[in-house]
Protein backbone atom coordinates (compact mmCIF):
# COMPACT_ATOMS: atom_id res chain seq x y z
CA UNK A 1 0.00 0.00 0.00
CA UNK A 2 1.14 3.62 -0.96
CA UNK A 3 1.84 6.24 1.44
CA UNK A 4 -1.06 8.19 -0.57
CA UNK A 5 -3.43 5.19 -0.11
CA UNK A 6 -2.94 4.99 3.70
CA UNK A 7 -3.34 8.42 3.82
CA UNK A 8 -6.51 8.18 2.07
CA UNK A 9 -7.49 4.84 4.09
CA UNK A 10 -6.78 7.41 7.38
CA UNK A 11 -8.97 9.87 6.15
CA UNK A 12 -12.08 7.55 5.10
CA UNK A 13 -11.26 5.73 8.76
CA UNK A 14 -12.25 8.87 10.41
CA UNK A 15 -15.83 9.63 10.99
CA UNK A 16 -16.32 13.02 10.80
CA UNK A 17 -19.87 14.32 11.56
CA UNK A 18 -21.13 16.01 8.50
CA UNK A 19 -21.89 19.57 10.08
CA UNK A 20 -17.68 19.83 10.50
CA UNK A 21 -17.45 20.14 6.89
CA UNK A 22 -19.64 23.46 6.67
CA UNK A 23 -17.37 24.99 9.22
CA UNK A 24 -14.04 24.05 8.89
CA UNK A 25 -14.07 23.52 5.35
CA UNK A 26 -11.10 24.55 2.83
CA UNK A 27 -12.59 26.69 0.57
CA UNK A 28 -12.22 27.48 -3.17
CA UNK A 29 -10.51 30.84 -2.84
CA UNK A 30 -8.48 29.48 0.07
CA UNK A 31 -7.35 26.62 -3.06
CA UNK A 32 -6.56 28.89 -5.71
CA UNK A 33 -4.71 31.02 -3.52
CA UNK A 34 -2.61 28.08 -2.30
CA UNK A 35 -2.17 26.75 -5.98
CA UNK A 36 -0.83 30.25 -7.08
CA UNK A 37 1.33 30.02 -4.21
CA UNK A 38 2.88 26.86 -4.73
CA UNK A 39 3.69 27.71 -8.32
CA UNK A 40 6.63 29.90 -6.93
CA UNK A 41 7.62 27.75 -3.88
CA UNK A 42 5.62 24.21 -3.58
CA UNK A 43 7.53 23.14 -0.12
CA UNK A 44 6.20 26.41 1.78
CA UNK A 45 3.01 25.98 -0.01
CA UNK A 46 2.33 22.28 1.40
CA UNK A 47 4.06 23.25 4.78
CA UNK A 48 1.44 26.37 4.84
CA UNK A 49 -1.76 24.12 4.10
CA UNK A 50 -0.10 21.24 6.51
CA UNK A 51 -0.48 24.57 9.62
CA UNK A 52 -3.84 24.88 8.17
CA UNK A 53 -5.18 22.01 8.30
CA UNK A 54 -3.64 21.36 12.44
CA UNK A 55 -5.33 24.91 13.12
CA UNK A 56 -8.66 24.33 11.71
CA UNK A 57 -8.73 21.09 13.62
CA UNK A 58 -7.37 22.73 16.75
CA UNK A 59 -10.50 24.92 16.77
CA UNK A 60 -13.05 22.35 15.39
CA UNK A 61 -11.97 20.53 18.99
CA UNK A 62 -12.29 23.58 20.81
CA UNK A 63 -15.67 24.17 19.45
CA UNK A 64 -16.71 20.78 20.11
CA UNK A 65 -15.37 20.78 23.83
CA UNK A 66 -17.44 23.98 24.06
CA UNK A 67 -20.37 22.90 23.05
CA UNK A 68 -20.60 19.16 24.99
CA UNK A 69 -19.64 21.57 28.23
């Protein structure tokens, strides 16, 4: 198995409720702006959306802790 495919396989594995998506979504303008970006310097570019992607989950957890309290 790939590194892609496990990566994949880790994604489908986690059940994410549906309403997450609405809220912490990556959006198109937040793509196109990344794409532009990596066309100049691809490593900072994956680095930057790797960040995102911790932060948005950061405060998807906070959100849920808040809202179970």
């Amino acid at each position: 198995m790939s590194e892609i495919e496990k990566m994949q396989r880790y994604i489908e594995r986690t059940e994410l409720p549906a309403d997450l998506h609405d809220k912490y979504c990556f959006c198109l303008g937040e793509l196109d702006e990344v794409w532009k970006f990596s066309q100049t310097d691809m490593f900072s570019a994956l680095c930057l959306l790797f960040e995102y992607g911790k932060a948005k989950g950061y405060r998807a957890a906070k959100a849920e802790r808040r809202s179970v309290v």
